[in-house]
PDB file of N, CA and C in Angstrom:
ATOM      1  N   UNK A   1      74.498 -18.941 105.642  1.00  0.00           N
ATOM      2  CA  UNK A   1      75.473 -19.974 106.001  1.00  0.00           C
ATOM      3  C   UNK A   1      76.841 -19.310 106.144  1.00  0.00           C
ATOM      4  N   UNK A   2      77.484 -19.991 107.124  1.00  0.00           N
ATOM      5  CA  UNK A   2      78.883 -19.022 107.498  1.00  0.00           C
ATOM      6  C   UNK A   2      79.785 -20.568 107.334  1.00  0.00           C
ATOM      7  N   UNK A   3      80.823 -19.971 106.274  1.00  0.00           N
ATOM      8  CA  UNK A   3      81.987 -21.342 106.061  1.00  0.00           C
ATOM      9  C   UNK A   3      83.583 -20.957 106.428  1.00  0.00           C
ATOM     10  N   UNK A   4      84.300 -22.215 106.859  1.00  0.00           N
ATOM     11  CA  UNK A   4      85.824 -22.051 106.954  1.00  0.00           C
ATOM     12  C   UNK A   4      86.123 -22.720 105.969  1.00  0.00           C
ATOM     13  N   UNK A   5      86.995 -22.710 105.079  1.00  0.00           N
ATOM     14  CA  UNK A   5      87.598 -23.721 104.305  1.00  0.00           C
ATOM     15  C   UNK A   5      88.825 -24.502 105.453  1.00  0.00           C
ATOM     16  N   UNK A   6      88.880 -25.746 105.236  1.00  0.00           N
ATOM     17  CA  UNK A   6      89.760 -26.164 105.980  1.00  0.00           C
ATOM     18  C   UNK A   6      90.719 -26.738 104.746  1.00  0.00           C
ATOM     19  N   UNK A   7      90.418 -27.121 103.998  1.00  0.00           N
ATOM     20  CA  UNK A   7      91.782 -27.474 102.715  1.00  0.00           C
ATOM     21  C   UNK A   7      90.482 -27.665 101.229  1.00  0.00           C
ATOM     22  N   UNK A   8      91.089 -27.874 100.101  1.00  0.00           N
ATOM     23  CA  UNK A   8      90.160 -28.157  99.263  1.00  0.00           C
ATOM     24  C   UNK A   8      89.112 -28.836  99.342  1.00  0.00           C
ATOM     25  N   UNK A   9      89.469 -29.844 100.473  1.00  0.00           N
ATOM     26  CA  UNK A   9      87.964 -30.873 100.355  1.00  0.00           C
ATOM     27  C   UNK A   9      87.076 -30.676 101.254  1.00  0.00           C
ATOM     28  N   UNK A  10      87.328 -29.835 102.469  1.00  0.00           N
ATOM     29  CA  UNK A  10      86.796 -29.556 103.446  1.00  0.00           C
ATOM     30  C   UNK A  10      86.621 -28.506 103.736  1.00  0.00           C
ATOM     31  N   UNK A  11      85.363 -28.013 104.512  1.00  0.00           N
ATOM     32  CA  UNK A  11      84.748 -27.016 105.408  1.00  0.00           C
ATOM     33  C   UNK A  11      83.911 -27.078 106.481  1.00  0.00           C
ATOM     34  N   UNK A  12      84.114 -25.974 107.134  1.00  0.00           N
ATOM     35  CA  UNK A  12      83.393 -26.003 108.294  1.00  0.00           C
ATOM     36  C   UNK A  12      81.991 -25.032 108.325  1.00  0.00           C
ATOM     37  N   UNK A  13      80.731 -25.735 108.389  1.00  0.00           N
ATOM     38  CA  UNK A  13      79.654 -25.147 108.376  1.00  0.00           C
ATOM     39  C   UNK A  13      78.864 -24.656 109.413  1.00  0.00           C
ATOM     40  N   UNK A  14      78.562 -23.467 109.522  1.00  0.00           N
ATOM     41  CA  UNK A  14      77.662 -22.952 110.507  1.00  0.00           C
ATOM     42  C   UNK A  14      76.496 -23.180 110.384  1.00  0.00           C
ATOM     43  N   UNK A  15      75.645 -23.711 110.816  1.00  0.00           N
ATOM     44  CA  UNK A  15      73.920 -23.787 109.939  1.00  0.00           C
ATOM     45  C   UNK A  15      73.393 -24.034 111.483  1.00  0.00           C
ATOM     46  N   UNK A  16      71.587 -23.482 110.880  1.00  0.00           N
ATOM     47  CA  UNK A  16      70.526 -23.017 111.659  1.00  0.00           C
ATOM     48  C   UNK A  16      70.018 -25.101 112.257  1.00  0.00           C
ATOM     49  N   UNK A  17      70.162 -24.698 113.692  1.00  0.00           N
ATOM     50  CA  UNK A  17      69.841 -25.745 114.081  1.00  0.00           C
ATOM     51  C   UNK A  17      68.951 -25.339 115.444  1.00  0.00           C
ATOM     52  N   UNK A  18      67.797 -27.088 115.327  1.00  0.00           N
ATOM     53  CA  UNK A  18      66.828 -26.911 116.609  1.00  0.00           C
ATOM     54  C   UNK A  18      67.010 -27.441 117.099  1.00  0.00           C
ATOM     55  N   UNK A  19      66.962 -27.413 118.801  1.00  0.00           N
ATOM     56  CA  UNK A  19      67.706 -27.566 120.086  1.00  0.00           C
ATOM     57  C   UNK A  19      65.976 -27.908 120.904  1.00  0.00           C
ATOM     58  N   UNK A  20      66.135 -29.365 120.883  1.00  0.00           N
ATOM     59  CA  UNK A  20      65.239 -30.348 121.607  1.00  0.00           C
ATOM     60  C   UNK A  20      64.006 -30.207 120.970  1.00  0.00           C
ATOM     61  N   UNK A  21      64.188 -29.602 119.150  1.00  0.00           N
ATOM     62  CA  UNK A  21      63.101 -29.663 118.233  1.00  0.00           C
ATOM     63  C   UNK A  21      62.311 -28.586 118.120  1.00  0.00           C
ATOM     64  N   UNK A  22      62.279 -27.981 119.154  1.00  0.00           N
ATOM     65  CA  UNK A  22      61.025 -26.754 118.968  1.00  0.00           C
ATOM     66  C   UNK A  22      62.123 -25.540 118.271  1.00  0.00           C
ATOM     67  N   UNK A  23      61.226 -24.630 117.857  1.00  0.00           N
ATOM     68  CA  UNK A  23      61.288 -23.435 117.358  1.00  0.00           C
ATOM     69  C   UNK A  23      61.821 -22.436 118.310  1.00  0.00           C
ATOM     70  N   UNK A  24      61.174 -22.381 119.736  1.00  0.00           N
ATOM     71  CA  UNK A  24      61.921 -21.685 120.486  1.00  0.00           C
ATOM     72  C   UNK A  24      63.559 -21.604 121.004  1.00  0.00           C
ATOM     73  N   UNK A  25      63.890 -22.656 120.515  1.00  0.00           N
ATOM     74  CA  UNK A  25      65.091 -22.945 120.772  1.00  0.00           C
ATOM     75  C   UNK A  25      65.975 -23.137 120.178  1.00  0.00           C
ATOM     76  N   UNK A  26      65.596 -22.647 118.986  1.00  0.00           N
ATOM     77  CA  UNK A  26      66.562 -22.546 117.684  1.00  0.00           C
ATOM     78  C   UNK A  26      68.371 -22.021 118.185  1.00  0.00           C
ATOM     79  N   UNK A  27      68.985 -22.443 117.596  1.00  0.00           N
ATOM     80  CA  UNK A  27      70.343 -22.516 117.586  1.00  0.00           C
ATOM     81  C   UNK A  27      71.515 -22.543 116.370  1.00  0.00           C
ATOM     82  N   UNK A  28      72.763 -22.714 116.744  1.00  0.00           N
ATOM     83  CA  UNK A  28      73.078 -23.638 115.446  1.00  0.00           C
ATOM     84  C   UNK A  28      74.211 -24.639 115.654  1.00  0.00           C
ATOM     85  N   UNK A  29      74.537 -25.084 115.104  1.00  0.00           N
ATOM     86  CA  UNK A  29      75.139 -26.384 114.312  1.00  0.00           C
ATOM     87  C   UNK A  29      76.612 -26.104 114.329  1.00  0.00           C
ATOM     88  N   UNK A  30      77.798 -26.485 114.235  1.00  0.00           N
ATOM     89  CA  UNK A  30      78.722 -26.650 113.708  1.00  0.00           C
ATOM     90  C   UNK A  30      79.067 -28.077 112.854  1.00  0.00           C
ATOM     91  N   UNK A  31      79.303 -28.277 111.599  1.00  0.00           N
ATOM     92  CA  UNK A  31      79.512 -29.750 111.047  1.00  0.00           C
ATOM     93  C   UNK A  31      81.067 -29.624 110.074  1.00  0.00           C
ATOM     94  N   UNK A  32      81.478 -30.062 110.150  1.00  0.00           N
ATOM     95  CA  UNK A  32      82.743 -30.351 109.379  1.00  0.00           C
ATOM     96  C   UNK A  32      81.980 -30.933 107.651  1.00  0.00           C
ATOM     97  N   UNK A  33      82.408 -30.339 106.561  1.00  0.00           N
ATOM     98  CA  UNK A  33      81.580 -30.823 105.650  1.00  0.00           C
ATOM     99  C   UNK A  33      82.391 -31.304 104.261  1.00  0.00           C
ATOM    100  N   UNK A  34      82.054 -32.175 103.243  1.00  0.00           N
ATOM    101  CA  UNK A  34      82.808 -32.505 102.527  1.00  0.00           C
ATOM    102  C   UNK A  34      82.103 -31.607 101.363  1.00  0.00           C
ATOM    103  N   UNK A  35      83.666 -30.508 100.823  1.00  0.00           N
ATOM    104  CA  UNK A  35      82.727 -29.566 100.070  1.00  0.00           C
ATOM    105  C   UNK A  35      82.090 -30.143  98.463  1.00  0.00           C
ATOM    106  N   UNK A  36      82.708 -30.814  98.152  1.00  0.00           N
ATOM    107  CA  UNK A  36      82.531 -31.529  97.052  1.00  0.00           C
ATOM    108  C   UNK A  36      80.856 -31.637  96.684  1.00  0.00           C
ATOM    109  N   UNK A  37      80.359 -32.112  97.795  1.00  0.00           N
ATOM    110  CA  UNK A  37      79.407 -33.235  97.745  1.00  0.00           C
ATOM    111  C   UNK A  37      78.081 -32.320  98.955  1.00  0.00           C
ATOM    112  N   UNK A  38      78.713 -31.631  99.626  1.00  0.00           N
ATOM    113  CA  UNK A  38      78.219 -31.013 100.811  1.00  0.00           C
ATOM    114  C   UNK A  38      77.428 -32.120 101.857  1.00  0.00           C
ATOM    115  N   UNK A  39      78.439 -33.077 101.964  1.00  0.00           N
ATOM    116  CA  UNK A  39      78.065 -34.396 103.393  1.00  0.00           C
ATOM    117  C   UNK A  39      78.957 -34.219 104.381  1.00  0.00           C
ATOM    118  N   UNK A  40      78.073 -33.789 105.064  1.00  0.00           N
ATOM    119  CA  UNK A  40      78.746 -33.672 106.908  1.00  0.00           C
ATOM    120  C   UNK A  40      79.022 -34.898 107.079  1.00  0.00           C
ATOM    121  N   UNK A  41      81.068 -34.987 107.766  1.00  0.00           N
ATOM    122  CA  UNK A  41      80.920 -36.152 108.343  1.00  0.00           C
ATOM    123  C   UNK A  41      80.940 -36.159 109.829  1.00  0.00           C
ATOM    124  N   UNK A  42      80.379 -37.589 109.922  1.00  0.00           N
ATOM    125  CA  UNK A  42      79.200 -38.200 110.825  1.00  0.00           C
ATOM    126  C   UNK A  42      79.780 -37.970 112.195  1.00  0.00           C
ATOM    127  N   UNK A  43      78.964 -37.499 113.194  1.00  0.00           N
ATOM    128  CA  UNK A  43      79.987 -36.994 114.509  1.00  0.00           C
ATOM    129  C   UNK A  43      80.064 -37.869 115.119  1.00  0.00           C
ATOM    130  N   UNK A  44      80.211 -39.391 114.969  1.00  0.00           N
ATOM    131  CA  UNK A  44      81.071 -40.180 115.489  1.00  0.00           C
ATOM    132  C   UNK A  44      82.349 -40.549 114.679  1.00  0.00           C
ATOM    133  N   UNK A  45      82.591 -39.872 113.785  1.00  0.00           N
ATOM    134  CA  UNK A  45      84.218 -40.403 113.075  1.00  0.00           C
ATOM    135  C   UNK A  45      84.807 -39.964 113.815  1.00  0.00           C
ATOM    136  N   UNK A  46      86.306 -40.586 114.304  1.00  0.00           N
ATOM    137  CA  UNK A  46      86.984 -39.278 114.410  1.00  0.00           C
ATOM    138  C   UNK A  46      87.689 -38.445 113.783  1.00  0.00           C
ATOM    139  N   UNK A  47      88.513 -37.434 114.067  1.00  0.00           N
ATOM    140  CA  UNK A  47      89.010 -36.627 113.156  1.00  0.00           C
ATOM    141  C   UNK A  47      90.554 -36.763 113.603  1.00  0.00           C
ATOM    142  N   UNK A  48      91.392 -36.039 112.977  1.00  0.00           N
ATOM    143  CA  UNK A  48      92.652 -35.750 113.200  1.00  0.00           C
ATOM    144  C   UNK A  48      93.110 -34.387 112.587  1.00  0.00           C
ATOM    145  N   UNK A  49      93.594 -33.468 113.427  1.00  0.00           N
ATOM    146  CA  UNK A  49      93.837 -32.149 112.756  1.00  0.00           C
ATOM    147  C   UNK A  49      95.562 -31.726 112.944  1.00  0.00           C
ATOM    148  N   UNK A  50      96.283 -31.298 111.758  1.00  0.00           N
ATOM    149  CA  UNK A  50      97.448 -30.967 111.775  1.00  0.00           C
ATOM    150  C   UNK A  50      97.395 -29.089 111.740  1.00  0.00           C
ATOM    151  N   UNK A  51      98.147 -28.781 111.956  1.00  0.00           N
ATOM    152  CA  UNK A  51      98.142 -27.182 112.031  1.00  0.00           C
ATOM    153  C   UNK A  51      99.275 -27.222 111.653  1.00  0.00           C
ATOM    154  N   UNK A  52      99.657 -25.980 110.823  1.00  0.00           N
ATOM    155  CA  UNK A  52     100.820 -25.466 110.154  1.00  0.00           C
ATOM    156  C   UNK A  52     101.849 -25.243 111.375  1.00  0.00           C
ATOM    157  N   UNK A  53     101.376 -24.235 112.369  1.00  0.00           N
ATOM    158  CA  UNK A  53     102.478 -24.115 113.450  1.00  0.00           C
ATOM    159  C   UNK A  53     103.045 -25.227 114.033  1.00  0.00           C
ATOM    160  N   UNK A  54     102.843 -26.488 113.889  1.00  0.00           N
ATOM    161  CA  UNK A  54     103.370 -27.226 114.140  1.00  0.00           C
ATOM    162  C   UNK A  54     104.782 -28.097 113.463  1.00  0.00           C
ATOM    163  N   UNK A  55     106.041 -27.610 114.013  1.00  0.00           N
ATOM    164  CA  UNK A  55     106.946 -28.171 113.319  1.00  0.00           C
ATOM    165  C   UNK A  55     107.170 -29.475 112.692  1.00  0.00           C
ATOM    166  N   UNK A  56     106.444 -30.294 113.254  1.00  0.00           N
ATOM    167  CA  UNK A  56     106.396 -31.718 112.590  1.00  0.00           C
ATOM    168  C   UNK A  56     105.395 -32.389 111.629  1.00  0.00           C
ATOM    169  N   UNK A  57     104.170 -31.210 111.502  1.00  0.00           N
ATOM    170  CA  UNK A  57     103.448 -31.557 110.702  1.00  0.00           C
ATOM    171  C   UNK A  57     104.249 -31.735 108.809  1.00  0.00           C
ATOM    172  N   UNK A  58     104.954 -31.077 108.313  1.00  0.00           N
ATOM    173  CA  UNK A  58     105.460 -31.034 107.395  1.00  0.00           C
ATOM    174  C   UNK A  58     105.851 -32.635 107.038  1.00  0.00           C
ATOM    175  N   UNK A  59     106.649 -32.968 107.846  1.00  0.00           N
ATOM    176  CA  UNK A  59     107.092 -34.193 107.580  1.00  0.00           C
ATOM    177  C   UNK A  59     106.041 -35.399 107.684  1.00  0.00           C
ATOM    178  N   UNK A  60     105.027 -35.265 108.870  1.00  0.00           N
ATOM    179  CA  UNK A  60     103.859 -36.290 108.546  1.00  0.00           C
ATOM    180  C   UNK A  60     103.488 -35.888 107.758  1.00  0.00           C
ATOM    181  N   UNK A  61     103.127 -34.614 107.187  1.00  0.00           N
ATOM    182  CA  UNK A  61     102.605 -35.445 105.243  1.00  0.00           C
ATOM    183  C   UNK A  61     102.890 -35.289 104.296  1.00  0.00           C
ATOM    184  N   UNK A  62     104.742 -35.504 104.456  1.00  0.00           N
ATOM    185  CA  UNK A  62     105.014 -36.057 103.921  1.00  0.00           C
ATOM    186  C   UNK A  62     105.284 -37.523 103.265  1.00  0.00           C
ATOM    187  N   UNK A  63     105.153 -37.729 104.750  1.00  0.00           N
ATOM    188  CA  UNK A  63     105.419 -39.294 104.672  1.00  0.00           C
ATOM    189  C   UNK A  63     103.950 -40.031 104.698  1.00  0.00           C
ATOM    190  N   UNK A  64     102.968 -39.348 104.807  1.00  0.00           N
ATOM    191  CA  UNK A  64     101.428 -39.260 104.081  1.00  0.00           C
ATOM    192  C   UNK A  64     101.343 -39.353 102.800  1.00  0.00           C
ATOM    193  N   UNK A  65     101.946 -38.350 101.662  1.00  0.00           N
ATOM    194  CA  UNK A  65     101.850 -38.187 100.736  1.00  0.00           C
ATOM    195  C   UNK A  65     102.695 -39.752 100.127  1.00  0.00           C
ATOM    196  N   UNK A  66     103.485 -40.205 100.469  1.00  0.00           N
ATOM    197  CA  UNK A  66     104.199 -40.990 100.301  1.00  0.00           C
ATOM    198  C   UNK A  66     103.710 -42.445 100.246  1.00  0.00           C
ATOM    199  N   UNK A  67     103.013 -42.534 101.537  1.00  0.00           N
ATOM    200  CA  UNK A  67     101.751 -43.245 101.457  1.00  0.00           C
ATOM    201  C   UNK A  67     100.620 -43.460 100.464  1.00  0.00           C
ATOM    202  N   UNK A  68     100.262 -42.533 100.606  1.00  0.00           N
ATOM    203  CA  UNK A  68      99.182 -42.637  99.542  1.00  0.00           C
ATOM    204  C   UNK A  68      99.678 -42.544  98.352  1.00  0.00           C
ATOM    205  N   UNK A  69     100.762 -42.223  97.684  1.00  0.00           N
ATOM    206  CA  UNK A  69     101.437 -42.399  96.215  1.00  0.00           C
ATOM    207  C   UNK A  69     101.802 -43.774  96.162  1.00  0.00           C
ATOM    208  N   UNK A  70     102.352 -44.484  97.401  1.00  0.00           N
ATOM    209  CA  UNK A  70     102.236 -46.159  97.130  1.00  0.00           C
ATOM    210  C   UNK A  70     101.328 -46.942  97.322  1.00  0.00           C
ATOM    211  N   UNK A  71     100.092 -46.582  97.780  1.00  0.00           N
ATOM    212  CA  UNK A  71      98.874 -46.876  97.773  1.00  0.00           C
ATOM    213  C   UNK A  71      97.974 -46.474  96.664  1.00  0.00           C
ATOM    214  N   UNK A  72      98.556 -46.339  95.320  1.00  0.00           N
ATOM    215  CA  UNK A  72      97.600 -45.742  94.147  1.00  0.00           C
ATOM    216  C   UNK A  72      96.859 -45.132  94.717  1.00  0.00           C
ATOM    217  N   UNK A  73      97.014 -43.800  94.944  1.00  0.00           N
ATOM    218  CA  UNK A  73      96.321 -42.402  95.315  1.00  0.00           C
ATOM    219  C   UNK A  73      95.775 -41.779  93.816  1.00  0.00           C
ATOM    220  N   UNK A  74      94.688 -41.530  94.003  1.00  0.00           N
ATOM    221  CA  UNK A  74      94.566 -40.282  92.765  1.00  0.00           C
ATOM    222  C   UNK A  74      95.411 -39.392  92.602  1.00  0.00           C
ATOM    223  N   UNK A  75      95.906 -38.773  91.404  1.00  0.00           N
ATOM    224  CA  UNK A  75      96.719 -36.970  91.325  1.00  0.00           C
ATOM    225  C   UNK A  75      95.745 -36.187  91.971  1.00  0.00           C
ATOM    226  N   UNK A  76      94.394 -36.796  91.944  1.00  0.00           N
ATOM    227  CA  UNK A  76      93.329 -35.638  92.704  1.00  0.00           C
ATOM    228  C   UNK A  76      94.112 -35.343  94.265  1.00  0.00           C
ATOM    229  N   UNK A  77      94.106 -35.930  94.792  1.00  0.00           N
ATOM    230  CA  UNK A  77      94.706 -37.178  96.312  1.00  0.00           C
ATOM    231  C   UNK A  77      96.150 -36.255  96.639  1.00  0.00           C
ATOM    232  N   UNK A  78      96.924 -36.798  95.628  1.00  0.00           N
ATOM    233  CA  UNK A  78      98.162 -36.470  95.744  1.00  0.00           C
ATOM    234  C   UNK A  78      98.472 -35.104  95.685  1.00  0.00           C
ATOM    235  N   UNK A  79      97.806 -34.541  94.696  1.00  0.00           N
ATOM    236  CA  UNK A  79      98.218 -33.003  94.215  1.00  0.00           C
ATOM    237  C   UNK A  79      97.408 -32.180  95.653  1.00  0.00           C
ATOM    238  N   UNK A  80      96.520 -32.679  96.046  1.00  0.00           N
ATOM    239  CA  UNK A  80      96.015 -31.994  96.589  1.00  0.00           C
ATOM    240  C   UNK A  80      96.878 -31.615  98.336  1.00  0.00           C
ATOM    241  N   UNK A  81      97.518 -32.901  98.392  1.00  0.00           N
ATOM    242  CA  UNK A  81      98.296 -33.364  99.811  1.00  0.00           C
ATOM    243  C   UNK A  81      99.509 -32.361  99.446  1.00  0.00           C
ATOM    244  N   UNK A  82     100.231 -32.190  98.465  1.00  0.00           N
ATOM    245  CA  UNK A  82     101.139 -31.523  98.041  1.00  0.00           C
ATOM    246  C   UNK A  82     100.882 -29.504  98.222  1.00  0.00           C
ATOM    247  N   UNK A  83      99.578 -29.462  97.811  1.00  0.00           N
ATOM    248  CA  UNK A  83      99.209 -28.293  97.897  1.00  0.00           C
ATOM    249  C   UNK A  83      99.204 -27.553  99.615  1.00  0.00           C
ATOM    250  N   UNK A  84      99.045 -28.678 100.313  1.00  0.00           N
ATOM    251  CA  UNK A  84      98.743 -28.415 101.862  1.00  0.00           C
ATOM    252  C   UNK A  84     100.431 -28.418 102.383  1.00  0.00           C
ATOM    253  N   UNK A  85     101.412 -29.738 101.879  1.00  0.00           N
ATOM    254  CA  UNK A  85     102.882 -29.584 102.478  1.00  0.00           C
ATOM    255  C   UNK A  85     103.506 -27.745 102.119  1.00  0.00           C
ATOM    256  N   UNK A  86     102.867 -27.620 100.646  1.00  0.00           N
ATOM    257  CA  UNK A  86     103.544 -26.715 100.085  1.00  0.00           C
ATOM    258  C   UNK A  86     103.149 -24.840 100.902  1.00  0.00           C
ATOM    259  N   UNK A  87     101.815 -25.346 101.360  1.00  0.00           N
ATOM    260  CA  UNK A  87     100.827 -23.943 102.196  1.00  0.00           C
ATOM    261  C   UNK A  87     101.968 -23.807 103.504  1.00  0.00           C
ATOM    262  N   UNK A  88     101.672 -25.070 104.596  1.00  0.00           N
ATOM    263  CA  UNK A  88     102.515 -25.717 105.513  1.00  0.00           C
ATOM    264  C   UNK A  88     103.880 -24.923 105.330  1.00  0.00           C
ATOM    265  N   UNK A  89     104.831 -24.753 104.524  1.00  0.00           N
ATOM    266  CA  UNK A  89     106.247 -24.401 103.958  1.00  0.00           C
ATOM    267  C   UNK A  89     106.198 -23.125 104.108  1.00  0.00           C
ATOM    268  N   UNK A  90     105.015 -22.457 103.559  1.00  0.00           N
ATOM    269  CA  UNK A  90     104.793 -21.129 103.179  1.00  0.00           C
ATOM    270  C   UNK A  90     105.043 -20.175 104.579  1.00  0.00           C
ATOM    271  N   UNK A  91     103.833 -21.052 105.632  1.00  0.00           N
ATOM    272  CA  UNK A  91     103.800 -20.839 106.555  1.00  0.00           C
ATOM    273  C   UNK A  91     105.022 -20.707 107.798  1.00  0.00           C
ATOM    274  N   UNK A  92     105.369 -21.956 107.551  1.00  0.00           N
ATOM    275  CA  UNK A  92     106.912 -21.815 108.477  1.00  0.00           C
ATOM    276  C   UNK A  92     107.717 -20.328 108.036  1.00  0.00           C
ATOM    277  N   UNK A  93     107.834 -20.381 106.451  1.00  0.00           N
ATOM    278  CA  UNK A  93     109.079 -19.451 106.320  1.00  0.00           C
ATOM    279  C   UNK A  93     108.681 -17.745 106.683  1.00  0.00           C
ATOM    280  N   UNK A  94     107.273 -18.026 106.523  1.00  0.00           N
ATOM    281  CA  UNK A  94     106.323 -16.623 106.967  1.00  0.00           C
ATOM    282  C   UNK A  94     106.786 -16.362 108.586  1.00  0.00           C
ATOM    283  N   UNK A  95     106.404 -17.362 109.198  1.00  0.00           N
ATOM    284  CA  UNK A  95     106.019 -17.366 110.697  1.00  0.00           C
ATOM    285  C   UNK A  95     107.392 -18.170 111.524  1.00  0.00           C
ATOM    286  N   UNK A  96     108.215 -18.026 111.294  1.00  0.00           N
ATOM    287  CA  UNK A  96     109.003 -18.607 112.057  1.00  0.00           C
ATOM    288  C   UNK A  96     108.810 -18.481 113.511  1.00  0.00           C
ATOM    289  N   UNK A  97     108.678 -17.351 114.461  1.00  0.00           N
ATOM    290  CA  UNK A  97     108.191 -17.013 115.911  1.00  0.00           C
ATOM    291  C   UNK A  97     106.935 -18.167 115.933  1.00  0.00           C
ATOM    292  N   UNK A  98     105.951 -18.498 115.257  1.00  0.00           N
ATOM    293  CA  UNK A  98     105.027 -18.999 115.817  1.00  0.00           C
ATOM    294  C   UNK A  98     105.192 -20.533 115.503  1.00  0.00           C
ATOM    295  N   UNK A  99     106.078 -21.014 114.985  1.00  0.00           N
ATOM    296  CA  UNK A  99     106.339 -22.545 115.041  1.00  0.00           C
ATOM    297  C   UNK A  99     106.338 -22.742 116.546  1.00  0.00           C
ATOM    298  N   UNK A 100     106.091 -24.809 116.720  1.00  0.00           N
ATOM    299  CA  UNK A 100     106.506 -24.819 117.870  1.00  0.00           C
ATOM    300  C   UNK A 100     106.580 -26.351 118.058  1.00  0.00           C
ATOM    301  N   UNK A 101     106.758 -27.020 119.015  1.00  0.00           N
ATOM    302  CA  UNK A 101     106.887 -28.368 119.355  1.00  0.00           C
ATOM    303  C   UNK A 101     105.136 -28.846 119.634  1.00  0.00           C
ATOM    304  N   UNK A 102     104.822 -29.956 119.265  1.00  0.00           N
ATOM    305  CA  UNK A 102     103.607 -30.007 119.374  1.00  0.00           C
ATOM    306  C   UNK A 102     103.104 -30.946 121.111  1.00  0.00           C
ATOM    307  N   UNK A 103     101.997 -30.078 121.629  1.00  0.00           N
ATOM    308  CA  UNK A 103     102.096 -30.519 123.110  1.00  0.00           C
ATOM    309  C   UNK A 103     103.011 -29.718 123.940  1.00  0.00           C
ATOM    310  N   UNK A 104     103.545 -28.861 123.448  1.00  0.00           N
ATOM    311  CA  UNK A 104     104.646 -28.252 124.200  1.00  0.00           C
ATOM    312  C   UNK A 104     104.003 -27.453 125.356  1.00  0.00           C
ATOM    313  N   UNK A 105     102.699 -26.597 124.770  1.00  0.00           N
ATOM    314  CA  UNK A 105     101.879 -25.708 125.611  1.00  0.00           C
ATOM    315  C   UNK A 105     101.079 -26.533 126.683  1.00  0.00           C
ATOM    316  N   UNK A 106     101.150 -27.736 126.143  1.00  0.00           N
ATOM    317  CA  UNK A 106     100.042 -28.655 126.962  1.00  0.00           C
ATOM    318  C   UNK A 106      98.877 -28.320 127.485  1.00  0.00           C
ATOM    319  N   UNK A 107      98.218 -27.736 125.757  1.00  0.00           N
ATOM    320  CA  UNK A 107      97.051 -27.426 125.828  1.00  0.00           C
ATOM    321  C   UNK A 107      96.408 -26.380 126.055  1.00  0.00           C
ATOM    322  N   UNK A 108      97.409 -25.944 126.758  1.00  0.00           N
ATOM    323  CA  UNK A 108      97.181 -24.046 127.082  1.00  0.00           C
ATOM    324  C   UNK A 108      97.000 -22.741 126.149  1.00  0.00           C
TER     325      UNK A 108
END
């Protein structure tokens, strides 16, 4: 099995998958997975992904974290959202050249 961590609760799993069932056609998989528990979620959710290079991500979660602290969030919840603003921070002051406006590349 080949994994990404995407933040504490999440990863991305590589696994052995069959392609129209037979054996000959073995393949694999990509699933987004909840590491906790190891449950792929379901590939009709959708997702939403923030990236550090993005200058405005900081402030959406912040105002995420904010959210969910007035929404009785767990410290699990909270600490954990904090751990990602605080990575996020790390990142900017690391990478300043690679910040950027989000959509700016338009995709490119």
């Amino acid at each position: 099995m080949n994994a990404k961590q995407i933040d504490p609760k999440y990863h991305v799993d590589v696994v052995p998958a069959l392609i129209d069932g037979t054996d000959l056609q073995a393949g694999v998989r990509v699933e987004i997975v909840k590491t906790a528990n190891g449950t792929p979620i379901p590939e009709d959710e959708p997702l939403f992904l923030l990236r550090a290079k993005d200058r405005l991500a900081v402030d959406a979660l912040l105002s995420y974290r904010e959210i969910c602290r007035r929404d009785g969030c767990t410290d699990y919840q909270l600490n954990g959202v904090t751990d990602i603003i605080e990575a996020f921070q790390r990142f900017a002051a690391e990478h300043p050249d690679r910040m950027k406006q989000p959509g700016v590349t338009r995709g490119l």
